[in-house]
C-alpha atoms as a PDB file:
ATOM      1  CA  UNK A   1      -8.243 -20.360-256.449  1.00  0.00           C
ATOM      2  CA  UNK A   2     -10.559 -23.042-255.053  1.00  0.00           C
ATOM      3  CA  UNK A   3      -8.110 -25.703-255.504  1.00  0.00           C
ATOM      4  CA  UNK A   4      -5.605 -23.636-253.234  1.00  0.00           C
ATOM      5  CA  UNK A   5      -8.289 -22.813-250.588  1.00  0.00           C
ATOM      6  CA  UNK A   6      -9.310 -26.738-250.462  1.00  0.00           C
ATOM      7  CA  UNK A   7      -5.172 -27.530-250.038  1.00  0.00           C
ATOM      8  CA  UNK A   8      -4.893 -25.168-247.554  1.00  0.00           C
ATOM      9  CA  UNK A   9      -8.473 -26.244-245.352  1.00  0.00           C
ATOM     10  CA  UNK A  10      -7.271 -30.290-246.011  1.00  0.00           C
ATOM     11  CA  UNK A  11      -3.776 -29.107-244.202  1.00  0.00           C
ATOM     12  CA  UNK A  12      -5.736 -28.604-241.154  1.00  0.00           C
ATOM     13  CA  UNK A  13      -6.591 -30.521-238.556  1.00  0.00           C
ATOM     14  CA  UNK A  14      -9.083 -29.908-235.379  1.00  0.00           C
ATOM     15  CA  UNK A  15      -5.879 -29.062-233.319  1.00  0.00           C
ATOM     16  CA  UNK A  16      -2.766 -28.043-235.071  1.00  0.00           C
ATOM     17  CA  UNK A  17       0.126 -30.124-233.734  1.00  0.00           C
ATOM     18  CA  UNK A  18       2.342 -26.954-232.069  1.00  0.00           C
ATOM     19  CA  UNK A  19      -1.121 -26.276-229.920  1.00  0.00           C
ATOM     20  CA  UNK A  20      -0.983 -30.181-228.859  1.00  0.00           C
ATOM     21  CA  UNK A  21       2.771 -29.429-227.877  1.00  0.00           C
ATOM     22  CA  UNK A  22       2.927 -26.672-225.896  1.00  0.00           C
ATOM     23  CA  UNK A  23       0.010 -27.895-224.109  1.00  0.00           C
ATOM     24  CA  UNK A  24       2.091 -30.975-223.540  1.00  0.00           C
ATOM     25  CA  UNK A  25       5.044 -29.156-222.682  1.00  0.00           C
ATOM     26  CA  UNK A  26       3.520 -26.862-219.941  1.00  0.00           C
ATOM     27  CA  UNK A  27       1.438 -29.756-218.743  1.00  0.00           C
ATOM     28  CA  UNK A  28       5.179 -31.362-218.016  1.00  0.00           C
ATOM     29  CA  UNK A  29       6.636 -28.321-216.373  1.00  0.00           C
ATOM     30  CA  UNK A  30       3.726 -27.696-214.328  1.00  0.00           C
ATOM     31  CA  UNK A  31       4.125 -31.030-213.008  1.00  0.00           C
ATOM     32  CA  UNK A  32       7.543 -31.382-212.636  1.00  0.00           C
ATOM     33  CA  UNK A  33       7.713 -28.342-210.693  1.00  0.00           C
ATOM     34  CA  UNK A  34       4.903 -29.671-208.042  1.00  0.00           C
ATOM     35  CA  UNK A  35       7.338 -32.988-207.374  1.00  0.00           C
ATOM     36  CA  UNK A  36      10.231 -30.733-207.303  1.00  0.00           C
ATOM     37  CA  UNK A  37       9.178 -27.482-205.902  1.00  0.00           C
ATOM     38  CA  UNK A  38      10.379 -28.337-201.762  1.00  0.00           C
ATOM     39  CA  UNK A  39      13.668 -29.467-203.241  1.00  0.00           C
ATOM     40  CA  UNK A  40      14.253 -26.338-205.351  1.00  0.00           C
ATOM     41  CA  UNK A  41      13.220 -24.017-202.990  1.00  0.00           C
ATOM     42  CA  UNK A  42      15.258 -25.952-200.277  1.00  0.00           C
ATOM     43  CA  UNK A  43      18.674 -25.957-202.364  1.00  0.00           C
ATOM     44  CA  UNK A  44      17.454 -22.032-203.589  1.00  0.00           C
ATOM     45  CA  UNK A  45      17.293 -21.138-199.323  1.00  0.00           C
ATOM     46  CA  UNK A  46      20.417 -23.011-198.488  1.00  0.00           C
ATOM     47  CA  UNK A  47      22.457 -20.822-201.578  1.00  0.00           C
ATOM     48  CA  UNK A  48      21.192 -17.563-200.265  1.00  0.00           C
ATOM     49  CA  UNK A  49      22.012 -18.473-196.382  1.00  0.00           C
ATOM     50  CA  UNK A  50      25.528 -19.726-197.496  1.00  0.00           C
ATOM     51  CA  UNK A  51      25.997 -16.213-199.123  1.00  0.00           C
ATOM     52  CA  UNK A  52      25.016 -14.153-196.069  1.00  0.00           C
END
Protein backbone atom coordinates (compact mmCIF):
# COMPACT_ATOMS: atom_id res chain seq x y z
CA UNK A 1 0.00 0.00 0.00
CA UNK A 2 2.64 2.65 0.74
CA UNK A 3 4.77 1.62 -2.03
CA UNK A 4 1.71 2.26 -4.47
CA UNK A 5 0.79 5.63 -2.84
CA UNK A 6 4.67 6.79 -3.14
CA UNK A 7 4.46 5.53 -7.17
CA UNK A 8 1.52 7.26 -7.64
CA UNK A 9 2.69 10.91 -5.61
CA UNK A 10 6.44 10.44 -7.62
CA UNK A 11 4.13 10.39 -11.02
CA UNK A 12 3.26 13.86 -10.27
CA UNK A 13 4.56 16.84 -11.03
CA UNK A 14 3.66 20.64 -9.83
CA UNK A 15 1.67 20.98 -13.17
CA UNK A 16 0.53 17.94 -14.97
CA UNK A 17 1.56 18.23 -18.62
CA UNK A 18 -2.32 18.28 -20.26
CA UNK A 19 -2.82 21.56 -17.80
CA UNK A 20 0.56 23.05 -19.46
CA UNK A 21 -1.17 22.22 -22.91
CA UNK A 22 -4.32 23.49 -22.97
CA UNK A 23 -3.04 26.51 -21.42
CA UNK A 24 -0.71 26.62 -24.36
CA UNK A 25 -3.25 25.84 -26.75
CA UNK A 26 -5.82 28.58 -25.75
CA UNK A 27 -2.98 30.98 -25.20
CA UNK A 28 -2.42 30.29 -29.24
CA UNK A 29 -6.01 30.66 -30.24
CA UNK A 30 -6.55 33.63 -28.24
CA UNK A 31 -3.83 35.15 -30.06
CA UNK A 32 -4.29 34.09 -33.31
CA UNK A 33 -7.70 35.28 -33.29
CA UNK A 34 -6.57 39.04 -32.18
CA UNK A 35 -4.11 39.12 -35.54
CA UNK A 36 -6.85 37.60 -37.46
CA UNK A 37 -10.07 38.79 -36.10
CA UNK A 38 -10.59 42.11 -38.93
CA UNK A 39 -9.81 39.57 -41.62
CA UNK A 40 -12.32 36.95 -40.44
CA UNK A 41 -14.92 39.13 -39.72
CA UNK A 42 -14.22 40.99 -43.09
CA UNK A 43 -14.37 37.68 -45.33
CA UNK A 44 -17.50 36.49 -42.65
CA UNK A 45 -19.43 40.23 -43.82
CA UNK A 46 -18.52 39.94 -47.43
CA UNK A 47 -20.19 35.97 -47.45
CA UNK A 48 -23.35 37.17 -45.87
CA UNK A 49 -23.67 40.43 -48.29
CA UNK A 50 -22.92 38.14 -51.35
CA UNK A 51 -25.90 35.94 -50.13
CA UNK A 52 -28.44 38.76 -49.79
Amino acid sequence: MHRRRKRLHDQRGDVPGWVLITIMTISIGVALWGIAQPQLVGILQSALDSVR
